[in-house]
N, C-alpha and C. Protein backbone atom coordinates (compact mmCIF):
# COMPACT_ATOMS: atom_id res chain seq x y z
N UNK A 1 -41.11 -32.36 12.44
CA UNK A 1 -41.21 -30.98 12.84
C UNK A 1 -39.93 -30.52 13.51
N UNK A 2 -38.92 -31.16 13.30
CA UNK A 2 -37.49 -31.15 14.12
C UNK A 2 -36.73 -29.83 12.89
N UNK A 3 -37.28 -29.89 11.83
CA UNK A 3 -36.37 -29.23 10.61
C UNK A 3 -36.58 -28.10 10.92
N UNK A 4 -35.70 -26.83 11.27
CA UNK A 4 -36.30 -25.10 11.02
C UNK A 4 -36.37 -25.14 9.55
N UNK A 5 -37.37 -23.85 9.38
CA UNK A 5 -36.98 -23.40 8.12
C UNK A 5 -36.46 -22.06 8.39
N UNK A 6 -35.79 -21.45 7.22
CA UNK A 6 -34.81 -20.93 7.04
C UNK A 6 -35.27 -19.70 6.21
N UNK A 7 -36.27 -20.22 5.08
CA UNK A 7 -36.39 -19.39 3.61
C UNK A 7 -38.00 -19.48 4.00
N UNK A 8 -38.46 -18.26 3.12
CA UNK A 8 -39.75 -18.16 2.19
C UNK A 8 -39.85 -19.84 1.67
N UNK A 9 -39.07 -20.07 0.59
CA UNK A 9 -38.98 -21.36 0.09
C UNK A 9 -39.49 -22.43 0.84
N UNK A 10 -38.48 -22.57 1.87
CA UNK A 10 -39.10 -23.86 2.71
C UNK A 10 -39.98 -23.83 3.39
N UNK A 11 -40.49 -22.37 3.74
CA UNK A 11 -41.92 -22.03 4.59
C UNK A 11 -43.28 -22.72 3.31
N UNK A 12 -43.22 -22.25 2.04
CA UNK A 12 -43.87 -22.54 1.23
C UNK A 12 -44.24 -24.06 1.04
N UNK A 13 -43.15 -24.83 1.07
CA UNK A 13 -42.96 -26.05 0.87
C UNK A 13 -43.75 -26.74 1.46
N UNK A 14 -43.37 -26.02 3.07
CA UNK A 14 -43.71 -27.11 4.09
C UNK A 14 -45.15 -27.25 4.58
N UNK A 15 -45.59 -25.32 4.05
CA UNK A 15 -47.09 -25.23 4.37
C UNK A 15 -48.41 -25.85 2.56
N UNK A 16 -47.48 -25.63 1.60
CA UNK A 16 -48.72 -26.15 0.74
C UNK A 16 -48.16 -24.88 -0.04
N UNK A 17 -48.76 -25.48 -1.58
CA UNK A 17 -48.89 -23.85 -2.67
C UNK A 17 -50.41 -23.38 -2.18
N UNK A 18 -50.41 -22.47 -1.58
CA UNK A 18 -51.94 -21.96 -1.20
C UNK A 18 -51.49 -20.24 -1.76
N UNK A 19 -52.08 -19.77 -2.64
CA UNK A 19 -51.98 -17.74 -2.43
C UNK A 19 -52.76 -17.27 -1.84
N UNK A 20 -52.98 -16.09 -1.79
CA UNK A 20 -52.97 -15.21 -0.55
C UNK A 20 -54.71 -15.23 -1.37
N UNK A 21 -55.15 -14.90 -2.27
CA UNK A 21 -55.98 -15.00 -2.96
C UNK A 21 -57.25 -15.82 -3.12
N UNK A 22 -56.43 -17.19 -2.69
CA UNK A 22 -57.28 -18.30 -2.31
C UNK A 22 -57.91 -18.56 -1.24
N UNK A 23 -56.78 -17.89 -0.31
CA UNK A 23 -57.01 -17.90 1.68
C UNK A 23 -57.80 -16.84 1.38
N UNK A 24 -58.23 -15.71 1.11
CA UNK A 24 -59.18 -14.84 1.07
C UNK A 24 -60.37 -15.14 1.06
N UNK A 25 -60.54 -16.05 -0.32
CA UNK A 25 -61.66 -16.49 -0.91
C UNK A 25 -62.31 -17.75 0.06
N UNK A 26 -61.68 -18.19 0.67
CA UNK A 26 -61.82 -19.29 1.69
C UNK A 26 -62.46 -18.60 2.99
N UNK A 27 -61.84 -17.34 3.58
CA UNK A 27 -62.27 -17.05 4.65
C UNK A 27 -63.58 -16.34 4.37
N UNK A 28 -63.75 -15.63 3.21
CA UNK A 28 -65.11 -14.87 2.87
C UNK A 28 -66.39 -15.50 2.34
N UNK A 29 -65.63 -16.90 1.92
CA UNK A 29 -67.17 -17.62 1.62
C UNK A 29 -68.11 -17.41 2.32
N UNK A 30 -69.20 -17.58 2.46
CA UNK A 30 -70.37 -17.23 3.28
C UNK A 30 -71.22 -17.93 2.61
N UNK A 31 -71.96 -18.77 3.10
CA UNK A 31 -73.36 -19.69 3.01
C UNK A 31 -74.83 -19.04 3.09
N UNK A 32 -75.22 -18.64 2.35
CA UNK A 32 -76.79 -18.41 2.56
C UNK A 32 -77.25 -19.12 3.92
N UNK A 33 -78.21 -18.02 4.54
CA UNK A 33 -78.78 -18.70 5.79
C UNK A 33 -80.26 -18.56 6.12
N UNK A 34 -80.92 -20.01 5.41
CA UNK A 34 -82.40 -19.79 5.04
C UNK A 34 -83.15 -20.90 5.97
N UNK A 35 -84.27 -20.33 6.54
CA UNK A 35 -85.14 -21.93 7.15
C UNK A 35 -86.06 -22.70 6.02
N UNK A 36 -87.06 -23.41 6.57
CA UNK A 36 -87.19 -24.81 5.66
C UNK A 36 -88.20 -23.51 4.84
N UNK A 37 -88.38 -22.61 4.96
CA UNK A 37 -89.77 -21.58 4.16
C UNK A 37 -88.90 -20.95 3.51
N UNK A 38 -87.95 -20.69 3.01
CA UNK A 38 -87.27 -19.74 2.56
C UNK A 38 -86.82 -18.63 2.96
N UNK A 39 -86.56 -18.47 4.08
CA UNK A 39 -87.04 -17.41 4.76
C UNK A 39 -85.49 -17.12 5.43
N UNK A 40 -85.15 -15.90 5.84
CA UNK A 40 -83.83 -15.86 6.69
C UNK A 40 -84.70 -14.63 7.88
N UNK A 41 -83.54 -14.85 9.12
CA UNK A 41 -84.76 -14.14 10.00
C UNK A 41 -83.27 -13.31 10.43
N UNK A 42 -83.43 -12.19 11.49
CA UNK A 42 -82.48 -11.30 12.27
C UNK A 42 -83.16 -10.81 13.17
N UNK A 43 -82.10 -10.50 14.21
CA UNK A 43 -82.96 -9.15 15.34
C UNK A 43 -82.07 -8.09 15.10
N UNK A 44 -83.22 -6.79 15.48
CA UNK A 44 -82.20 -5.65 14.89
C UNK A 44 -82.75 -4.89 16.05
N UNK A 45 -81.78 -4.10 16.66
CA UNK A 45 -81.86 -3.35 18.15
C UNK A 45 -81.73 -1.85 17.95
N UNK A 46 -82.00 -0.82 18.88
CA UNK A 46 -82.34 0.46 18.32
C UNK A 46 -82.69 0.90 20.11
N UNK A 47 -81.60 1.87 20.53
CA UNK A 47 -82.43 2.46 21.77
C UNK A 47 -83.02 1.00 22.76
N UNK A 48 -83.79 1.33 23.13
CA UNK A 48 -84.64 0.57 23.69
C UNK A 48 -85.43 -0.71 22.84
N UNK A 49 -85.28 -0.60 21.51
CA UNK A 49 -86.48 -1.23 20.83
C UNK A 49 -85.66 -2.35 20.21
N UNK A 50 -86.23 -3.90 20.41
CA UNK A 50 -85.72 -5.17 20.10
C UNK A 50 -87.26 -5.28 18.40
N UNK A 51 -86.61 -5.54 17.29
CA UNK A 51 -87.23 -6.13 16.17
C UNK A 51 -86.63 -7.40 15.62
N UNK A 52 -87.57 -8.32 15.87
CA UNK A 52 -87.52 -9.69 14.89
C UNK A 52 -87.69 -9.77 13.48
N UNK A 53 -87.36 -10.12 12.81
CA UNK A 53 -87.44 -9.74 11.52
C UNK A 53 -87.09 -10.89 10.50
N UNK A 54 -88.23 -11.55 9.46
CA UNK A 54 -87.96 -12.52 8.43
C UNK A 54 -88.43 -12.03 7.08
N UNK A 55 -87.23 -12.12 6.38
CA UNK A 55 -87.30 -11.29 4.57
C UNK A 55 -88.03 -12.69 3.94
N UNK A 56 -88.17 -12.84 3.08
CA UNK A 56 -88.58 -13.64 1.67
C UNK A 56 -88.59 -13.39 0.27
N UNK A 57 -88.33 -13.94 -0.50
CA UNK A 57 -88.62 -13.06 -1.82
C UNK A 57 -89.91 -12.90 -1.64
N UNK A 58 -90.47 -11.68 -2.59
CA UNK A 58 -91.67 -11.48 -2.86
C UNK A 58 -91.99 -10.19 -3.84
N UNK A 59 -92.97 -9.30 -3.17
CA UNK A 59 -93.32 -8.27 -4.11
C UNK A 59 -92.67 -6.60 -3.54
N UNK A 60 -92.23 -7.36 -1.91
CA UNK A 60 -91.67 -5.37 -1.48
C UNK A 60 -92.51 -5.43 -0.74
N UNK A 61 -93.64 -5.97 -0.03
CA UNK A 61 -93.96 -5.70 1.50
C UNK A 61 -93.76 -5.99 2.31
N UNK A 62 -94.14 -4.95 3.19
CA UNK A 62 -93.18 -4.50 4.45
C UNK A 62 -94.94 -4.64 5.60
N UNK A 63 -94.63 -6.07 6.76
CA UNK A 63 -95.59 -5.67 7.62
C UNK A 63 -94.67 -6.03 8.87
N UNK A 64 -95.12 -4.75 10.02
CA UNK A 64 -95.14 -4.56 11.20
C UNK A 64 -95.76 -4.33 12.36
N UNK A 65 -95.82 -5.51 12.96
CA UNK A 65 -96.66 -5.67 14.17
C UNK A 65 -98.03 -6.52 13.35
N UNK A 66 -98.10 -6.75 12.27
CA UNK A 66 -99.78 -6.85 12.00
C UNK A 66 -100.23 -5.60 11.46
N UNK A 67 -99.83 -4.77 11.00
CA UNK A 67 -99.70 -3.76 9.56
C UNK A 67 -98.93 -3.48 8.75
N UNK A 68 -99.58 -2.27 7.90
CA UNK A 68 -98.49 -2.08 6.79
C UNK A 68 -97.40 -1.17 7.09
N UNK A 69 -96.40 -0.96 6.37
CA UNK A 69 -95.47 -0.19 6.63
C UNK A 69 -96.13 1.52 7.25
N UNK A 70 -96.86 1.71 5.96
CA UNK A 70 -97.20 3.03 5.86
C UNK A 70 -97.98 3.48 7.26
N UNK A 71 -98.99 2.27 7.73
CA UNK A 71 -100.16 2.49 8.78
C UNK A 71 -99.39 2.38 10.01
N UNK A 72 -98.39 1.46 10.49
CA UNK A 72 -97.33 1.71 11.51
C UNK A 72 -96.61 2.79 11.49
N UNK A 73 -95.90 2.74 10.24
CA UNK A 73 -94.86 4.45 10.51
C UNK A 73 -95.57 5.19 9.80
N UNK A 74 -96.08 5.99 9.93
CA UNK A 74 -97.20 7.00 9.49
C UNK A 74 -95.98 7.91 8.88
N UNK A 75 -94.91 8.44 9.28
CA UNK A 75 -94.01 9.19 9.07
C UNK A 75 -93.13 9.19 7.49
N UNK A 76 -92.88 9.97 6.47
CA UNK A 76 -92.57 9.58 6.06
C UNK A 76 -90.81 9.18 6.07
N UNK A 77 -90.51 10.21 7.06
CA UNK A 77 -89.29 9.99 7.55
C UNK A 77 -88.64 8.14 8.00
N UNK A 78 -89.85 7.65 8.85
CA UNK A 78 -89.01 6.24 9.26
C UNK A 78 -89.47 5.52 7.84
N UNK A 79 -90.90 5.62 7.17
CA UNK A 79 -90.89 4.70 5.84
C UNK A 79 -89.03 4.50 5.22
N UNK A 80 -88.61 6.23 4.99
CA UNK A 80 -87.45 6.05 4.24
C UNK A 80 -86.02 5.12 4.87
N UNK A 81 -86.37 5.25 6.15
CA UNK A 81 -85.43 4.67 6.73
C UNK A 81 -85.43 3.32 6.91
N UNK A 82 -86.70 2.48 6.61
CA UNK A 82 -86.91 0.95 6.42
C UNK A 82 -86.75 0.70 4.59
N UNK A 83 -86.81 1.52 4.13
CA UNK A 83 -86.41 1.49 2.54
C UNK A 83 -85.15 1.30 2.32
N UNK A 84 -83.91 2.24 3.15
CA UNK A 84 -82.58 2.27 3.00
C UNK A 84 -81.82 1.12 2.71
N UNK A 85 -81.92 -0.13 3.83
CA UNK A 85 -81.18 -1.10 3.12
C UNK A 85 -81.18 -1.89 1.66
N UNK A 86 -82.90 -1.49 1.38
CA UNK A 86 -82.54 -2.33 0.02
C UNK A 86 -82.35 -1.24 -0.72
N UNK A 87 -82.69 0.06 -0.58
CA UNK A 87 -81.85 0.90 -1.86
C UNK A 87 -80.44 0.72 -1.90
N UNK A 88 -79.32 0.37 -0.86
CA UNK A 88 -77.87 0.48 -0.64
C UNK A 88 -77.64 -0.82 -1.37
N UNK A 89 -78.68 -1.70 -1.19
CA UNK A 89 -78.38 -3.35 -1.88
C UNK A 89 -78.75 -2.97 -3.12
N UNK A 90 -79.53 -2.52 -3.75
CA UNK A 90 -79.73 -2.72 -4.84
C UNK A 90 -81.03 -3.87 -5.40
N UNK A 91 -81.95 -3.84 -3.80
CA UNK A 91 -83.18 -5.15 -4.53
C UNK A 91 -84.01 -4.55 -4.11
N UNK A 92 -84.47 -3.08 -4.27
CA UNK A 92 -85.59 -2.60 -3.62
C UNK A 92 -87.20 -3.55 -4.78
N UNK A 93 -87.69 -3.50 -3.53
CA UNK A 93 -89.24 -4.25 -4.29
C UNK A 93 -88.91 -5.88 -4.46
N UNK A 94 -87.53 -6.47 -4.18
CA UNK A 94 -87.44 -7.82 -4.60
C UNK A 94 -87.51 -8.59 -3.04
N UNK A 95 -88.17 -8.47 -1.90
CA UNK A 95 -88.32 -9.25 -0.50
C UNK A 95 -89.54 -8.65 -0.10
N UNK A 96 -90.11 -9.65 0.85
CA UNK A 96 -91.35 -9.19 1.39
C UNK A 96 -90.66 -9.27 3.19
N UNK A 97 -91.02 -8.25 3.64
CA UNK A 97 -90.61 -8.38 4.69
C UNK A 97 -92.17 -8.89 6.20
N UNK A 98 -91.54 -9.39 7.32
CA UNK A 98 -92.39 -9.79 8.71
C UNK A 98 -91.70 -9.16 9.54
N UNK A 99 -92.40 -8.46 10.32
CA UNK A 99 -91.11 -7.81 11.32
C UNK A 99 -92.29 -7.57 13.23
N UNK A 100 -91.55 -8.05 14.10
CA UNK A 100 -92.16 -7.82 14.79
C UNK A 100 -91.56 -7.11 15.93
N UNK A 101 -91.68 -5.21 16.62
CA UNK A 101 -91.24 -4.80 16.85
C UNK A 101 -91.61 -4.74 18.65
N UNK A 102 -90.86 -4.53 19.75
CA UNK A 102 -91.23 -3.90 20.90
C UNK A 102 -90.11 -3.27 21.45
N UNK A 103 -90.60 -2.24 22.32
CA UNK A 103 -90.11 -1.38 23.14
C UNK A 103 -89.87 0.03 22.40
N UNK A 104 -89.33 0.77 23.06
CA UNK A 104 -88.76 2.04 22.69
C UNK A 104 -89.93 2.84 22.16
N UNK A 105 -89.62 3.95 21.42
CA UNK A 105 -90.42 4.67 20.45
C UNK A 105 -90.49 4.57 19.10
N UNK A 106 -91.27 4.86 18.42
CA UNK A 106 -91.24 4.93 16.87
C UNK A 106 -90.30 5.04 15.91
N UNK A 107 -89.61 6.00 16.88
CA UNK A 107 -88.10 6.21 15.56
C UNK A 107 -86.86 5.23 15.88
N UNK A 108 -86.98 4.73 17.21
CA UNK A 108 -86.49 3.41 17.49
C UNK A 108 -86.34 2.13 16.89
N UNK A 109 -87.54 1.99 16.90
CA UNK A 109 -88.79 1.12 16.49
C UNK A 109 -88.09 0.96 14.82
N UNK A 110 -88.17 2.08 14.39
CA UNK A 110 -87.75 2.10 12.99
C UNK A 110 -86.22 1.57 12.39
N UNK A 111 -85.48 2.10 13.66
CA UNK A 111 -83.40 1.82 13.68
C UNK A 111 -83.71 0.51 13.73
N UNK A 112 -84.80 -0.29 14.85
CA UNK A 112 -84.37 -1.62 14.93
C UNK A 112 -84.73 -2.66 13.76
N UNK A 113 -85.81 -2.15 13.18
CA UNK A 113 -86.19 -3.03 12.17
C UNK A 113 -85.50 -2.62 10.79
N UNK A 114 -84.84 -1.58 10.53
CA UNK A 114 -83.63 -1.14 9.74
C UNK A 114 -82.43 -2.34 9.64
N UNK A 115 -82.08 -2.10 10.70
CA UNK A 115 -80.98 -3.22 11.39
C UNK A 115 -81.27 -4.38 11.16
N UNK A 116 -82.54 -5.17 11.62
CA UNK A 116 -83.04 -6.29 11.37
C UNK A 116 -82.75 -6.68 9.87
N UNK A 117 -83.75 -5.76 9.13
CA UNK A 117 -83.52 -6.09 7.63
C UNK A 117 -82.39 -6.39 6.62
N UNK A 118 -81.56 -5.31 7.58
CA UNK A 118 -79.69 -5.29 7.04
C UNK A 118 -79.52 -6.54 7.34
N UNK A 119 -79.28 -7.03 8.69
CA UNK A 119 -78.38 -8.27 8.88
C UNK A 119 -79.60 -9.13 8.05
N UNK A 120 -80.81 -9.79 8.08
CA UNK A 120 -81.33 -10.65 7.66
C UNK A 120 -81.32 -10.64 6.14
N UNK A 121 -80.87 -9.07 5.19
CA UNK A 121 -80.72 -9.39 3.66
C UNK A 121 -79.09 -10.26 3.68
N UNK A 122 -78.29 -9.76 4.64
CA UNK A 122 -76.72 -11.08 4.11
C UNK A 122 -76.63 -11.62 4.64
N UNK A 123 -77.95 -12.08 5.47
CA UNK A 123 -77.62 -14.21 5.50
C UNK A 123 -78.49 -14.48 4.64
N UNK A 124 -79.49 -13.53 4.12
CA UNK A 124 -80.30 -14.61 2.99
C UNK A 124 -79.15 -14.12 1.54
N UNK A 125 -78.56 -13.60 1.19
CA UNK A 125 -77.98 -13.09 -0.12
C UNK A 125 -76.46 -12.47 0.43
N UNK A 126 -75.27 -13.55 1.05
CA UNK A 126 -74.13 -13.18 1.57
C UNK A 126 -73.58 -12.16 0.58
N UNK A 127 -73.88 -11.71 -0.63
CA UNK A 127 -73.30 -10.83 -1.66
C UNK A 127 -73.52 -9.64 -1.50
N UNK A 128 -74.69 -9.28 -0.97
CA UNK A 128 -74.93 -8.21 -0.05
C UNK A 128 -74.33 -7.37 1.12
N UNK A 129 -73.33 -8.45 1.17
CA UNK A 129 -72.57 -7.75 2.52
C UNK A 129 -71.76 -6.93 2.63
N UNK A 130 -71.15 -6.50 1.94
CA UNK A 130 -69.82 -5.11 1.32
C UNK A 130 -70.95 -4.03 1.43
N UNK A 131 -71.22 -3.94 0.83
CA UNK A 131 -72.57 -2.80 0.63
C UNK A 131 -73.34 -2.34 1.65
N UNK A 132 -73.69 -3.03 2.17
CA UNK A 132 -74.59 -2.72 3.58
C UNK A 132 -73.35 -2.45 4.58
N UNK A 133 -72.47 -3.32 4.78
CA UNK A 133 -71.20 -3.28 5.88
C UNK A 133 -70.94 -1.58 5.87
N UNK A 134 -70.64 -1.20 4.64
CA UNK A 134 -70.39 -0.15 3.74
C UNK A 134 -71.04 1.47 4.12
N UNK A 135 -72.31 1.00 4.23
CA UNK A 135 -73.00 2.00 4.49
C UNK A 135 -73.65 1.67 6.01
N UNK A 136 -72.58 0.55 6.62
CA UNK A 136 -72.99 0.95 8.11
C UNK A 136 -74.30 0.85 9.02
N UNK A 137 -74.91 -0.79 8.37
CA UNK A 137 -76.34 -0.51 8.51
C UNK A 137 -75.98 -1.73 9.17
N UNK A 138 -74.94 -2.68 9.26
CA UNK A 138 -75.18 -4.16 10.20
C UNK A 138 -74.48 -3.92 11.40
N UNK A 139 -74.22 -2.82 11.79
CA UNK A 139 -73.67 -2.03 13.13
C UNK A 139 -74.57 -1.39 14.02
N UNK A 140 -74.37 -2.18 14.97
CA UNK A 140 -75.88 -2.20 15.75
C UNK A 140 -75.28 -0.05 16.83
N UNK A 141 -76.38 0.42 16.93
CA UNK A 141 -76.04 2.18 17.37
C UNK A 141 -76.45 2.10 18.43
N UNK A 142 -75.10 2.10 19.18
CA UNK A 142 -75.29 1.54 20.52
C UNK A 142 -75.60 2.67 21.79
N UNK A 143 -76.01 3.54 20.81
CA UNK A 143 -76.51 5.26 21.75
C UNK A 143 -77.37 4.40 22.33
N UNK A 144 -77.74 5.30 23.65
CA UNK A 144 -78.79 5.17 24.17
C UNK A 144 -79.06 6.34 25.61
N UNK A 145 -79.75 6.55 26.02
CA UNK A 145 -80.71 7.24 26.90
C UNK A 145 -79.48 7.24 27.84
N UNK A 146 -78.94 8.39 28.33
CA UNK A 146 -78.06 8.58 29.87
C UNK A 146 -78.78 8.82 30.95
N UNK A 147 -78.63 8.19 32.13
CA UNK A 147 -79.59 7.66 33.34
C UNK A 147 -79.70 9.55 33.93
N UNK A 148 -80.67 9.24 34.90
CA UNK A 148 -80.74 10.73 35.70
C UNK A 148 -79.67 10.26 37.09
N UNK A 149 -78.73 11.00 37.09
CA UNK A 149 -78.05 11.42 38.42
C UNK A 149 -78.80 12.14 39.54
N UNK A 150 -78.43 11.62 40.66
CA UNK A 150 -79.13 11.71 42.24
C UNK A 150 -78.82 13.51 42.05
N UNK A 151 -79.54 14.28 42.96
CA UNK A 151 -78.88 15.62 43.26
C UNK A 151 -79.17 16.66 41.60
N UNK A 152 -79.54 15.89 40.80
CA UNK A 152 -79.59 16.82 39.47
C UNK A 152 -81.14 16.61 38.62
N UNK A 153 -81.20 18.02 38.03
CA UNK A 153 -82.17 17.56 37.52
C UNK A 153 -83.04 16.55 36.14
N UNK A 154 -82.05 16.12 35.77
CA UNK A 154 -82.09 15.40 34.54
C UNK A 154 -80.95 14.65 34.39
N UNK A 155 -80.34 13.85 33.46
CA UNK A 155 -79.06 13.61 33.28
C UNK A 155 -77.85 14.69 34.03
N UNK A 156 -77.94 15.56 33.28
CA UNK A 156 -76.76 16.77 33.27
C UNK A 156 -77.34 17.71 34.06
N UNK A 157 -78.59 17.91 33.32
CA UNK A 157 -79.08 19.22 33.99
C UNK A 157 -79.06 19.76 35.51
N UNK A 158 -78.50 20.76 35.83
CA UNK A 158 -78.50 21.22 37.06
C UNK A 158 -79.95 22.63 38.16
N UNK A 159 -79.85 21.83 39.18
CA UNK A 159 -81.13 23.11 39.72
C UNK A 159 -80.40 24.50 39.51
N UNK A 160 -81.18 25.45 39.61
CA UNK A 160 -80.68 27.05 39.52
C UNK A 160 -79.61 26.85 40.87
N UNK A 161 -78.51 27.51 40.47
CA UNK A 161 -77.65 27.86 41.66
C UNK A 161 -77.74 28.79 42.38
N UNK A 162 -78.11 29.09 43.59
CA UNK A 162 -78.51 30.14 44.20
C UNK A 162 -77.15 30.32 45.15
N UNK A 163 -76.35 31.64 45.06
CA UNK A 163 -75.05 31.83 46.54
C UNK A 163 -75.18 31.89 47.16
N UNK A 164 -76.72 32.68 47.67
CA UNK A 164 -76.93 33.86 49.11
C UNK A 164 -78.27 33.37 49.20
């Protein structure tokens, strides 16, 4: 290790023929990440609301808490929003999902097990991951509730100002 190098050339030499192409393909590999059931699990966070969450192949159901999609989110608004990741993947109807949700509210409730499902479809199917990354669904939304300040009436909100 006493030799400088000088050139591209001898940098090449000294490190290996590797292209840039190969080091890519090396750092992006990604391993499926399944337990002994087949199963890949995630937590997906939302506001206040923590969801556990394990996919499987199957037929496309979706249970939460110990129901069905539809009988938990009554809405059809959060249904669509637990649909989203596999429409962006491209396997809608191909996983059965388990999801077990607490805290927050409903539409919470819904971001976290969204989230859940995202990260837990690319460790079970790493090919998945451009796509979802993509559309911003394994990025946990780190909004949340601004505290009430002493002297005010809400967060921001202020009492009527009276001069006189």
């Amino acid at each position: 290790m006493n030799e400088e190098i000088k050139s591209l050339d001898a940098l090449k030499e000294a490190v290996g023929e590797v292209t840039a192409a190969e080091q890519v393909q090396a750092v992006i590999a990604r391993e499926p990440v399944r337990d002994e059931l087949g199963r890949s699990y995630a937590t997906g966070k939302r506001k206040d609301a923590v969801a556990r969450v394990w996919i499987k192949p199957g037929s496309g159901k979706v249970v939460v808490n110990g129901k069905e999609m539809n009988k938990y989110f009554a809405r059809p608004v959060l249904q669509m929003i637990l649909a989203q990741p596999f429409s962006v993947a491209g396997v809608t109807g191909e996983f059965d999902v388990m999801a077990t949700v607490k805290g927050g509210g409903l539409s919470g409730q819904a971001g976290a097990v969204k989230h859940g499902i995202s990260k837990a479809l690319q460790l079970y199917e790493p090919s998945l991951r451009p796509a979802l990354k993509a559309a911003g669904f394994l990025t946990r939304d780190s909004r949340v509730v601004e505290r009430k300040k002493y002297g005010k009436a809400k967060a921001r909100k202020s009492f009527q100002f009276s001069k006189r």
